[in-house]
PDB file of N, CA and C in Angstrom:
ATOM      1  N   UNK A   1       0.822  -1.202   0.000  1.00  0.00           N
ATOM      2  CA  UNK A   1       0.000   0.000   0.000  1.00  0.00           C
ATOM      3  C   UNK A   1       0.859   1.255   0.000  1.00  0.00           C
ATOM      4  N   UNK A   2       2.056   1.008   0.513  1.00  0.00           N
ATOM      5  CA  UNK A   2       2.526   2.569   0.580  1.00  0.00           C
ATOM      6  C   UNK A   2       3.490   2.804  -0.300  1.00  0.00           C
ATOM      7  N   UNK A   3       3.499   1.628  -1.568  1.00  0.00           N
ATOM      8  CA  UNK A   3       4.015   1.934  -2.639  1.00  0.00           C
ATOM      9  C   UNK A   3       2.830   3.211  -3.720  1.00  0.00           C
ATOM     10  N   UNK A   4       1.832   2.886  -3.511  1.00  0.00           N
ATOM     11  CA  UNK A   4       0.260   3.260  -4.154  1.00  0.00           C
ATOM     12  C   UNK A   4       0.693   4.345  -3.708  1.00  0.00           C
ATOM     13  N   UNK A   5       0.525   4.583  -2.234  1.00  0.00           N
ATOM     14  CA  UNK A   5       0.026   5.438  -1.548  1.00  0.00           C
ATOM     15  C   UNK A   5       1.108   7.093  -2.195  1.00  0.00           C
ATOM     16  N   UNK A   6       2.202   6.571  -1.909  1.00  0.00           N
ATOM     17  CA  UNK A   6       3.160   7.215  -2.364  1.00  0.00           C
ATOM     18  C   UNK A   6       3.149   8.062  -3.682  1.00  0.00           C
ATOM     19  N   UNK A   7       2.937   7.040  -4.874  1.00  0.00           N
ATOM     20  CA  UNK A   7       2.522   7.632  -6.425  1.00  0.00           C
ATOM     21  C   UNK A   7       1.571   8.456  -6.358  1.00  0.00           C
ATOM     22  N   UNK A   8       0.134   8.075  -5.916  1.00  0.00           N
ATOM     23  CA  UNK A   8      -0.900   8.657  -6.046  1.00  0.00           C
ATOM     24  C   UNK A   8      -0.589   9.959  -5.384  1.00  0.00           C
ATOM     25  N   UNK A   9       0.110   9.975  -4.225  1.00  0.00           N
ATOM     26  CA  UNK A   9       0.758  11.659  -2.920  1.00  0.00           C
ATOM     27  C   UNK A   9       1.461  12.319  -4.517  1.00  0.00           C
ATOM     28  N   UNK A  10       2.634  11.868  -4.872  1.00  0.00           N
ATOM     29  CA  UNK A  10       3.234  12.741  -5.994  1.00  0.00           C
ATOM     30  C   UNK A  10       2.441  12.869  -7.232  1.00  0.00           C
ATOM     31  N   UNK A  11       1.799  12.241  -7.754  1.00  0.00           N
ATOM     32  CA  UNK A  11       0.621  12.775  -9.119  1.00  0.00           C
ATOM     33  C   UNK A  11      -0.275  13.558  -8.356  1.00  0.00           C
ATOM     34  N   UNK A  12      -1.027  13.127  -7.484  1.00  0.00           N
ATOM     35  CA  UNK A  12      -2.022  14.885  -6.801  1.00  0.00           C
ATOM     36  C   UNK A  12      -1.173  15.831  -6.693  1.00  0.00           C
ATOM     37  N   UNK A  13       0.040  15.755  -6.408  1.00  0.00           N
ATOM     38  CA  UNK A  13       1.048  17.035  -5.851  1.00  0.00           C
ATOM     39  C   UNK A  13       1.015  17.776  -7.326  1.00  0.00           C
ATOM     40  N   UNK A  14       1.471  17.185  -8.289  1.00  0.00           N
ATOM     41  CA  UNK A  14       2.099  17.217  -9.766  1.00  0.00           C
ATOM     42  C   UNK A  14       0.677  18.070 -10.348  1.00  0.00           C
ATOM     43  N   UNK A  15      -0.634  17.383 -10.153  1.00  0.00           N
ATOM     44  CA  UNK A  15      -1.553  17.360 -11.024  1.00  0.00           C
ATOM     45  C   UNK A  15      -2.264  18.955 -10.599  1.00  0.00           C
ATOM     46  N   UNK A  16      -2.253  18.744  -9.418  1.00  0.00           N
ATOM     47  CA  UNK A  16      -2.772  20.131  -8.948  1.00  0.00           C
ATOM     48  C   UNK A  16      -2.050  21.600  -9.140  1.00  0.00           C
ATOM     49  N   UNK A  17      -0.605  21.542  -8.903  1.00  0.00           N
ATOM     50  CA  UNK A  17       0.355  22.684  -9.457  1.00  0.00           C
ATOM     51  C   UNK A  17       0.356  22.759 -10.765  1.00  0.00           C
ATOM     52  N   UNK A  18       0.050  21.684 -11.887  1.00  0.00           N
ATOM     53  CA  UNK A  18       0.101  21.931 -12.950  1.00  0.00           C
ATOM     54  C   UNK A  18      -1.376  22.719 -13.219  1.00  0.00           C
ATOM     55  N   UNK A  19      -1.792  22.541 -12.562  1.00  0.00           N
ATOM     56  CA  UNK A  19      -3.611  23.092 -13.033  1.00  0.00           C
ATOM     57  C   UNK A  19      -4.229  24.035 -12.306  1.00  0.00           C
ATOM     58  N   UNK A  20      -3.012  24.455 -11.007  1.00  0.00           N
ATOM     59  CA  UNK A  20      -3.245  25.965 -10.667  1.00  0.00           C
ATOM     60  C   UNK A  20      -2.405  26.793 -12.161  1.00  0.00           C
ATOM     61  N   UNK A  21      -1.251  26.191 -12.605  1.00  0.00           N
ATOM     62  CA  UNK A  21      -0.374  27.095 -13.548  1.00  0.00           C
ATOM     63  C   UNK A  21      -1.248  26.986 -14.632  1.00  0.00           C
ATOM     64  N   UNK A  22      -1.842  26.019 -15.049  1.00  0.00           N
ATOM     65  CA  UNK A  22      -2.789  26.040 -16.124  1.00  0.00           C
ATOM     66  C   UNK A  22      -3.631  27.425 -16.089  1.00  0.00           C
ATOM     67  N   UNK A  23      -4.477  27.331 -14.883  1.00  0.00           N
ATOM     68  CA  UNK A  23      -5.950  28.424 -14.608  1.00  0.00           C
ATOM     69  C   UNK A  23      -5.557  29.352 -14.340  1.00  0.00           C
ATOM     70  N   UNK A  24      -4.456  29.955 -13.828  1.00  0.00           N
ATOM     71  CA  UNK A  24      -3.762  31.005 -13.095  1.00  0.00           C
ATOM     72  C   UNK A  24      -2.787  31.803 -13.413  1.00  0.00           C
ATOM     73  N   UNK A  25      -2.144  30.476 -14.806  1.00  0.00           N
ATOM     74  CA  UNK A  25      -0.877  31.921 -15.733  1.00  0.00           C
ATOM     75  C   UNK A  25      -1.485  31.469 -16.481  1.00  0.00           C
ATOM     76  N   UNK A  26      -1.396  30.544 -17.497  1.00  0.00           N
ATOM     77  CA  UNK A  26      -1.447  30.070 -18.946  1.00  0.00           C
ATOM     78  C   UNK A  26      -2.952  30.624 -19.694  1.00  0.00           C
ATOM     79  N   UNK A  27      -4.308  30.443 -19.175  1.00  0.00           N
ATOM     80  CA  UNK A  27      -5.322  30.815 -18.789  1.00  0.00           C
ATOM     81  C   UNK A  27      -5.386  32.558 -19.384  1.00  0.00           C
ATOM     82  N   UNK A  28      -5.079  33.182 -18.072  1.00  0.00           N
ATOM     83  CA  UNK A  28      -5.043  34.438 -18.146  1.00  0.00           C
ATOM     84  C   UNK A  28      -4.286  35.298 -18.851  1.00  0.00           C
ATOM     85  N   UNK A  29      -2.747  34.647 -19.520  1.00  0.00           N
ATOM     86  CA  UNK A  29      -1.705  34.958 -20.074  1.00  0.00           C
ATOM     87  C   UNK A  29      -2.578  35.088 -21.474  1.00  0.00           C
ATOM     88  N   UNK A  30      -2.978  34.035 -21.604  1.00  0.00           N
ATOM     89  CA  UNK A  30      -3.670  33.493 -22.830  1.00  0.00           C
ATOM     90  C   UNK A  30      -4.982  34.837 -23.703  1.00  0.00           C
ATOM     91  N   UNK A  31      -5.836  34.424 -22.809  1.00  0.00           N
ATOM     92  CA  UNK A  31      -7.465  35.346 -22.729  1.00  0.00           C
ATOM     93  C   UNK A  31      -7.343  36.838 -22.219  1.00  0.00           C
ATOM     94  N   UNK A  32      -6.736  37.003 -21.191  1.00  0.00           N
ATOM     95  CA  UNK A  32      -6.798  38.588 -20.519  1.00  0.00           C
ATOM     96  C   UNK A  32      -5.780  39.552 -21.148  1.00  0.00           C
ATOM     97  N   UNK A  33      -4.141  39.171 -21.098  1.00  0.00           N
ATOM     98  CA  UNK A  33      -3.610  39.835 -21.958  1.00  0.00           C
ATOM     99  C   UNK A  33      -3.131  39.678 -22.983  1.00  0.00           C
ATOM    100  N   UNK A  34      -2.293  41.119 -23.509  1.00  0.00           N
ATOM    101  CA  UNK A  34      -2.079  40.861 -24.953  1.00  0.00           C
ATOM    102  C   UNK A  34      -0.519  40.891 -24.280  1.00  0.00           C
ATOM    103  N   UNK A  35      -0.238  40.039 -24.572  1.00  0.00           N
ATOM    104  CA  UNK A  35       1.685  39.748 -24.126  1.00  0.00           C
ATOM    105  C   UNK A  35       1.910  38.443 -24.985  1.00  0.00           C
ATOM    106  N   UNK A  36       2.150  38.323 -26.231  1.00  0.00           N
ATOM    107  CA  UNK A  36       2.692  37.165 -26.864  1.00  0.00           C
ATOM    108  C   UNK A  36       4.322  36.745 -26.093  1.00  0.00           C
ATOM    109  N   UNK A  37       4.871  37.710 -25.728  1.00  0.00           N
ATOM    110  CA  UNK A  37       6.197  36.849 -25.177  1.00  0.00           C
ATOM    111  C   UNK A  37       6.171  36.237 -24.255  1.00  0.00           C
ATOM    112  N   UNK A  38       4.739  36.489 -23.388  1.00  0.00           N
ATOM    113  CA  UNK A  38       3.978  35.795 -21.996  1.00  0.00           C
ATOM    114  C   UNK A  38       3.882  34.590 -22.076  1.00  0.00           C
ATOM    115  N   UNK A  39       2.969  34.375 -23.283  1.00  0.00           N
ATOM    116  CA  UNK A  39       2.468  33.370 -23.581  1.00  0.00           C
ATOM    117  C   UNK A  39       3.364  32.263 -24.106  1.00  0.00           C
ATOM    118  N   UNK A  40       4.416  32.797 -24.929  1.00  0.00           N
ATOM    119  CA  UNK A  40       5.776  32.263 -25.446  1.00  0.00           C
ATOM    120  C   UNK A  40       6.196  31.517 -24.439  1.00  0.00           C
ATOM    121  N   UNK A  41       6.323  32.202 -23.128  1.00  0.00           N
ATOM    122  CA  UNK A  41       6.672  31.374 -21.979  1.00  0.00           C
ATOM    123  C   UNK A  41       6.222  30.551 -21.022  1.00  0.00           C
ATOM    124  N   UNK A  42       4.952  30.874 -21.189  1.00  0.00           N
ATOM    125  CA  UNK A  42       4.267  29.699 -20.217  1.00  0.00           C
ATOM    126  C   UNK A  42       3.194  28.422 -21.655  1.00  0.00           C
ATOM    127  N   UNK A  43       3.929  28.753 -22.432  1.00  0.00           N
ATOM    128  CA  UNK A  43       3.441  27.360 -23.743  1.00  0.00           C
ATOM    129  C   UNK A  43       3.417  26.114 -23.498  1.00  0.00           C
ATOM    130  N   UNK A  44       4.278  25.585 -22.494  1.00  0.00           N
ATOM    131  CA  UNK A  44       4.903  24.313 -21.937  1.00  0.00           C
ATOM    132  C   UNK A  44       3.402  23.817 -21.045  1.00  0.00           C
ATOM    133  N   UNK A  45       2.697  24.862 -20.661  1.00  0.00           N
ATOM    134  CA  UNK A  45       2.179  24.450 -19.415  1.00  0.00           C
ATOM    135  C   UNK A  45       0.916  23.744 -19.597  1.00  0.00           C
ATOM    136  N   UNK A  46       0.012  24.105 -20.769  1.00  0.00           N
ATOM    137  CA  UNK A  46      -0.634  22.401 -21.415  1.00  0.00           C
ATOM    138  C   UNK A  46      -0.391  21.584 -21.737  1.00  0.00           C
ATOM    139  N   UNK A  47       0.792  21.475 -22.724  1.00  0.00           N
ATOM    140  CA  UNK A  47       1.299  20.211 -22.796  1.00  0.00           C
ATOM    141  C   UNK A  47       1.613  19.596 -21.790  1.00  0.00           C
ATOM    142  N   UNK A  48       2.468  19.818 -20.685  1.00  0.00           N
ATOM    143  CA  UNK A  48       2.707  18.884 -19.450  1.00  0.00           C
ATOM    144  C   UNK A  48       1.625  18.557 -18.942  1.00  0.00           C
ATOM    145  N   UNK A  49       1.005  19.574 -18.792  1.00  0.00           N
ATOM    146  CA  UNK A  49      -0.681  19.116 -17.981  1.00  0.00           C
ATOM    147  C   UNK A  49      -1.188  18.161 -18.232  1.00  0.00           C
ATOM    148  N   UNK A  50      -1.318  18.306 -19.487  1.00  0.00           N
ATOM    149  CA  UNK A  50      -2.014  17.448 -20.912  1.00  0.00           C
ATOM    150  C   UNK A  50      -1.307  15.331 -20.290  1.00  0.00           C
ATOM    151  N   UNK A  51      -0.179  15.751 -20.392  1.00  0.00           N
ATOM    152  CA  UNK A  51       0.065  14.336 -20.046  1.00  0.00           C
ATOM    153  C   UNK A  51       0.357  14.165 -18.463  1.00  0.00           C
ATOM    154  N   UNK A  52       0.484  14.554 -17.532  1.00  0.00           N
ATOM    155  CA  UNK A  52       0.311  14.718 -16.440  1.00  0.00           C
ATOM    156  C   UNK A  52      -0.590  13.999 -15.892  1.00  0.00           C
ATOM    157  N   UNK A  53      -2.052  14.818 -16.327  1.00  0.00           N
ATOM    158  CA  UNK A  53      -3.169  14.502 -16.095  1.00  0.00           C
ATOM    159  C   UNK A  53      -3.757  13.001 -16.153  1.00  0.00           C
ATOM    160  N   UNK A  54      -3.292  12.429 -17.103  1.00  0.00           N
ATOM    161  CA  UNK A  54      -3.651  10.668 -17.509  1.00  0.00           C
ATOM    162  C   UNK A  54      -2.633   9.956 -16.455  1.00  0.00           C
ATOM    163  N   UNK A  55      -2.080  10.627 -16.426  1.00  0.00           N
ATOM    164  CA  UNK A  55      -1.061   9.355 -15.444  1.00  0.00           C
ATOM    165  C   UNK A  55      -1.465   9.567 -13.885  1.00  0.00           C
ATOM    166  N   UNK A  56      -2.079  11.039 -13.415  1.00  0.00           N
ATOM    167  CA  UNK A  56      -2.833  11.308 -12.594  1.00  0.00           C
ATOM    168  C   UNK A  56      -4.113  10.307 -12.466  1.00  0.00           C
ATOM    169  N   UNK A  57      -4.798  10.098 -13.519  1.00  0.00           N
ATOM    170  CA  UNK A  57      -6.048   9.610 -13.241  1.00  0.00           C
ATOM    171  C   UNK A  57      -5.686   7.801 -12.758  1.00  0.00           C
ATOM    172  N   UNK A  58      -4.785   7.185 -13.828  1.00  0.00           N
ATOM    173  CA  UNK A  58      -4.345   5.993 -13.496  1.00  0.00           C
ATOM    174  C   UNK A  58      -4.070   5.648 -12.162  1.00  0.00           C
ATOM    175  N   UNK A  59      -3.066   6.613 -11.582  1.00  0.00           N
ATOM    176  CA  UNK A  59      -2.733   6.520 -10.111  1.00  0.00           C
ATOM    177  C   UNK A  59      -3.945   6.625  -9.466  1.00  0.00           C
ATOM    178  N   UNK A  60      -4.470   7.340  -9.186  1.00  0.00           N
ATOM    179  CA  UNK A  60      -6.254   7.698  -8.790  1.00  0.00           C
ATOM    180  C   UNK A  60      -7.039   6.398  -8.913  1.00  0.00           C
ATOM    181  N   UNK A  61      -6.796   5.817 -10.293  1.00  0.00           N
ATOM    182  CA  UNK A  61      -7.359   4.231 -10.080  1.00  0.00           C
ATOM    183  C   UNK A  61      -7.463   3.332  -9.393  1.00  0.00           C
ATOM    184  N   UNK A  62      -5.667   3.133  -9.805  1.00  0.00           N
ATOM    185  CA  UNK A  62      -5.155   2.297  -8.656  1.00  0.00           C
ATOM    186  C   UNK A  62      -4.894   1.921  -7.682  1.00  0.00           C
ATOM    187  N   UNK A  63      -5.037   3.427  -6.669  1.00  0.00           N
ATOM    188  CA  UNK A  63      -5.109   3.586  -5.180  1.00  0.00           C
ATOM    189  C   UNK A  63      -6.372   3.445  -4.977  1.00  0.00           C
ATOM    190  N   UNK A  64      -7.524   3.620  -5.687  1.00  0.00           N
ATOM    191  CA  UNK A  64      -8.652   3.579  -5.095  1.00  0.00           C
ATOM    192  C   UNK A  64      -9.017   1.715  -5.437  1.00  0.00           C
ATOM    193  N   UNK A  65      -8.453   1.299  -6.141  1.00  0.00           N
ATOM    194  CA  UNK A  65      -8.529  -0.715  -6.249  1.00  0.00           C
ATOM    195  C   UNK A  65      -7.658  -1.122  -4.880  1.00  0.00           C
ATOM    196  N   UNK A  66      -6.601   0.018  -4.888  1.00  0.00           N
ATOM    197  CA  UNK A  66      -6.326  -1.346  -3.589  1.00  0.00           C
ATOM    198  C   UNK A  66      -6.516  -1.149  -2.405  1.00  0.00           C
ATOM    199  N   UNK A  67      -7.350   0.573  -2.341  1.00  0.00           N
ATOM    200  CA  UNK A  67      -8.062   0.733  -0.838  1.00  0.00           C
ATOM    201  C   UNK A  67      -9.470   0.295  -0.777  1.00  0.00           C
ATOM    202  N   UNK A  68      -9.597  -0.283  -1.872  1.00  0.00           N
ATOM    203  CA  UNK A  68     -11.043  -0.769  -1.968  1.00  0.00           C
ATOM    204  C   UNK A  68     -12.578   0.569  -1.737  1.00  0.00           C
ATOM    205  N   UNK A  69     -11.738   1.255  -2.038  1.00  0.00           N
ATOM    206  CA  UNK A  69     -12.658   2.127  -2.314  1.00  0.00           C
ATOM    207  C   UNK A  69     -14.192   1.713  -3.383  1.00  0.00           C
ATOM    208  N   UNK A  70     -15.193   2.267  -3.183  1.00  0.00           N
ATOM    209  CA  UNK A  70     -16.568   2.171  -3.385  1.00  0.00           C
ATOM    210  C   UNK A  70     -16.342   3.032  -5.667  1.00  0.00           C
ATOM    211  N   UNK A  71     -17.033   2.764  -6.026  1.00  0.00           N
ATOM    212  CA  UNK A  71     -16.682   2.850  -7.156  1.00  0.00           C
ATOM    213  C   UNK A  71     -16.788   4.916  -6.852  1.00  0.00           C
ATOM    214  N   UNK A  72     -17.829   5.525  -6.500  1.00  0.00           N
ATOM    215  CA  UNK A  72     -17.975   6.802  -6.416  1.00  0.00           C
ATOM    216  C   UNK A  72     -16.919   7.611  -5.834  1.00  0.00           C
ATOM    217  N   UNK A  73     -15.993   6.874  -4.893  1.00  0.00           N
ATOM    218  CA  UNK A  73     -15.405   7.478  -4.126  1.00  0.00           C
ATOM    219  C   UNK A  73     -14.169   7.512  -5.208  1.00  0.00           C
ATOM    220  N   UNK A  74     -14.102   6.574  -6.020  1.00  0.00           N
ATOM    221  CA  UNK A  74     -13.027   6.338  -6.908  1.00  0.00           C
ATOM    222  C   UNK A  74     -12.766   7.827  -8.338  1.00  0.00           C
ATOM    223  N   UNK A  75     -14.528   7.759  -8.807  1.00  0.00           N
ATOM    224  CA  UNK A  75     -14.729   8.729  -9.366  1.00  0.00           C
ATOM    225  C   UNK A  75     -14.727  10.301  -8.827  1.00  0.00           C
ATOM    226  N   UNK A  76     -14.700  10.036  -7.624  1.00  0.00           N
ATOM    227  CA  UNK A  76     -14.388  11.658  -7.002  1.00  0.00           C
ATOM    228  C   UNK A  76     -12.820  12.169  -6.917  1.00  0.00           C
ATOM    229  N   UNK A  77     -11.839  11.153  -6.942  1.00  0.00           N
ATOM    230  CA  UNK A  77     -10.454  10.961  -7.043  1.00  0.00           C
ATOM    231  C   UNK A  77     -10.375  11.420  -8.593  1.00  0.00           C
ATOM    232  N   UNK A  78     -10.807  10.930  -9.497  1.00  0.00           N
ATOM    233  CA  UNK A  78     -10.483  11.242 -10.625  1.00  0.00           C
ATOM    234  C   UNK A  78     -10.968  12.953 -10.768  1.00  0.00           C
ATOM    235  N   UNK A  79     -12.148  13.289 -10.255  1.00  0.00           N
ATOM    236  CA  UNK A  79     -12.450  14.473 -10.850  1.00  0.00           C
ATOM    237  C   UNK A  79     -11.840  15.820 -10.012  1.00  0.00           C
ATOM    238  N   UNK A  80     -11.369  14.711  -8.517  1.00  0.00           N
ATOM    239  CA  UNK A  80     -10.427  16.339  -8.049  1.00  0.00           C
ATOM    240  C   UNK A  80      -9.498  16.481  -8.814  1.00  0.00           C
ATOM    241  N   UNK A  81      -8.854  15.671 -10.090  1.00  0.00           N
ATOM    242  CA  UNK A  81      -8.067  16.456 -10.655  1.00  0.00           C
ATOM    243  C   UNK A  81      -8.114  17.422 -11.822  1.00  0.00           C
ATOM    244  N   UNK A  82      -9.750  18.146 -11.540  1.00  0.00           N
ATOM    245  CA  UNK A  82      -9.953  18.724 -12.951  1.00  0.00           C
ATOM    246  C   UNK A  82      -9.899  20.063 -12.640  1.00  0.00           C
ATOM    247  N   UNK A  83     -10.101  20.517 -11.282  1.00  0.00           N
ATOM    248  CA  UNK A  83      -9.799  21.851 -10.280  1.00  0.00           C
ATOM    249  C   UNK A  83      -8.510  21.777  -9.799  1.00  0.00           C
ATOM    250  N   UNK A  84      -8.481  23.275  -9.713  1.00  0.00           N
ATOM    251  CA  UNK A  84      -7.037  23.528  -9.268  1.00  0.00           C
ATOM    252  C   UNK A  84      -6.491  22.867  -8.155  1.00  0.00           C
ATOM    253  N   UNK A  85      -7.362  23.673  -6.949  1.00  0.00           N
ATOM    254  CA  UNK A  85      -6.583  22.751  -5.650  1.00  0.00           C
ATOM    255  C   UNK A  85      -7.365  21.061  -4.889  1.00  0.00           C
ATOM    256  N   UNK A  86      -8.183  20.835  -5.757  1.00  0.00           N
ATOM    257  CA  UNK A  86      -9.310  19.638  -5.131  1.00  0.00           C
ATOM    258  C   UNK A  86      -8.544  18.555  -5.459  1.00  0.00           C
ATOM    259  N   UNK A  87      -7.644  18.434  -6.035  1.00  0.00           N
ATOM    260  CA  UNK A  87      -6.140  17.285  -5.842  1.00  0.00           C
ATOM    261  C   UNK A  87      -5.717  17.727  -4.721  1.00  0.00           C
ATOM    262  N   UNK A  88      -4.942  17.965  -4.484  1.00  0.00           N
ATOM    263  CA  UNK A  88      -4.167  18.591  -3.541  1.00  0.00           C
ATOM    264  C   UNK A  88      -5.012  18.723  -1.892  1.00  0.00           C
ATOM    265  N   UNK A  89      -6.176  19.042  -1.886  1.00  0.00           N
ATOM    266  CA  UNK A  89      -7.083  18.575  -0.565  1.00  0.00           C
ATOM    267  C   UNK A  89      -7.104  17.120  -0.870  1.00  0.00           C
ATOM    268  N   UNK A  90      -7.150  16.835  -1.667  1.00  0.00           N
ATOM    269  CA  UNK A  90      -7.620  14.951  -1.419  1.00  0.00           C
ATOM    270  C   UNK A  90      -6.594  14.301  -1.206  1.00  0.00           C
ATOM    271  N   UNK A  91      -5.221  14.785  -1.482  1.00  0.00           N
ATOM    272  CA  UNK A  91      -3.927  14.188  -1.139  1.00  0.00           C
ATOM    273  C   UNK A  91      -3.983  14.397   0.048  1.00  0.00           C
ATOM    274  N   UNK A  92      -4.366  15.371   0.427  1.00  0.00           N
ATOM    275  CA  UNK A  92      -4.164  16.046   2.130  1.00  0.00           C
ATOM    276  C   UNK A  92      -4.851  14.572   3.149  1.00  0.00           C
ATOM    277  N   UNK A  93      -6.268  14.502   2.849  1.00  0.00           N
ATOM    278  CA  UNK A  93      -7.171  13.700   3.194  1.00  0.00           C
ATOM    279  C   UNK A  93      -6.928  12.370   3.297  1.00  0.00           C
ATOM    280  N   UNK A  94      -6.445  11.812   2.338  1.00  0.00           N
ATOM    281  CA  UNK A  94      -5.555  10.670   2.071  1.00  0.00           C
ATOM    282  C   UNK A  94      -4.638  10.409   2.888  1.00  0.00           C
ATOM    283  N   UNK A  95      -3.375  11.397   3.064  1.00  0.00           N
ATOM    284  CA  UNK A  95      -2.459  11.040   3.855  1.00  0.00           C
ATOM    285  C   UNK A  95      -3.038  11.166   5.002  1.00  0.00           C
ATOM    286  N   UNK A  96      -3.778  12.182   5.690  1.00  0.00           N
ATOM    287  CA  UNK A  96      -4.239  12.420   7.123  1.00  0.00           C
ATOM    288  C   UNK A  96      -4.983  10.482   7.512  1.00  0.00           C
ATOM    289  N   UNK A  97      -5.733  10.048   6.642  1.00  0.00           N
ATOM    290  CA  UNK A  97      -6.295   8.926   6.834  1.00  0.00           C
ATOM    291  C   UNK A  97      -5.153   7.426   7.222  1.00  0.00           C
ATOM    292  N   UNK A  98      -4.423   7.963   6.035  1.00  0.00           N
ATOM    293  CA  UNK A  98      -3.668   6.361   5.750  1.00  0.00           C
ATOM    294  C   UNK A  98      -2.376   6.891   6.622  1.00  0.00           C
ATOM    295  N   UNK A  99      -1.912   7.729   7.432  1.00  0.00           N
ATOM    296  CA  UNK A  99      -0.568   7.959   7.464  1.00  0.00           C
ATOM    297  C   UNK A  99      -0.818   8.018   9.514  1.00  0.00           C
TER     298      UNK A  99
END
């Protein structure tokens, strides 16, 4: 378990900083201003997300198969990673439980 436990702690960590930088520079860099050299620089930050995110959800799987989690509880793991910080509370939650 605390091989799981472990992956799933670093992909919420990963998944959630990538998707505050997503909503919070890339986002706003993007839509609010006009700064192409802005944007030049934070370009990286969907693509990583982009694959981030799947290997996020896998881990999310798999910790929830071998805590035997209820299928809903499984699907709530997957969808805190679609908000910024609702990874990152559920990692919290997680470790407070299992640790």
């Amino acid at each position: 378990m605390s091989g799981v436990l472990k992956r799933f702690r670093v992909m919420a960590i990963i998944a959630g900083v990538m998707s505050l930088l997503l909503w919070f520079g890339y986002m706003p860099a993007k839509y609010l201003f006009d700064s192409p050299s802005l944007l030049s620089a934070l370009k990286w930050v969907p693509l990583v997300h982009g694959y981030t995110y799947p290997i996020y959800i896998l881990t999310a799987i798999q910790f929830s198969t071998v805590a035997r989690f209820p299928f809903k509880r499984m699907i709530g793991f997957i969808l805190a990673g679609t908000l910024p910080v609702a990874s990152l509370i559920a990692e919290r939650r997680v470790v407070k439980h299992y640790s």
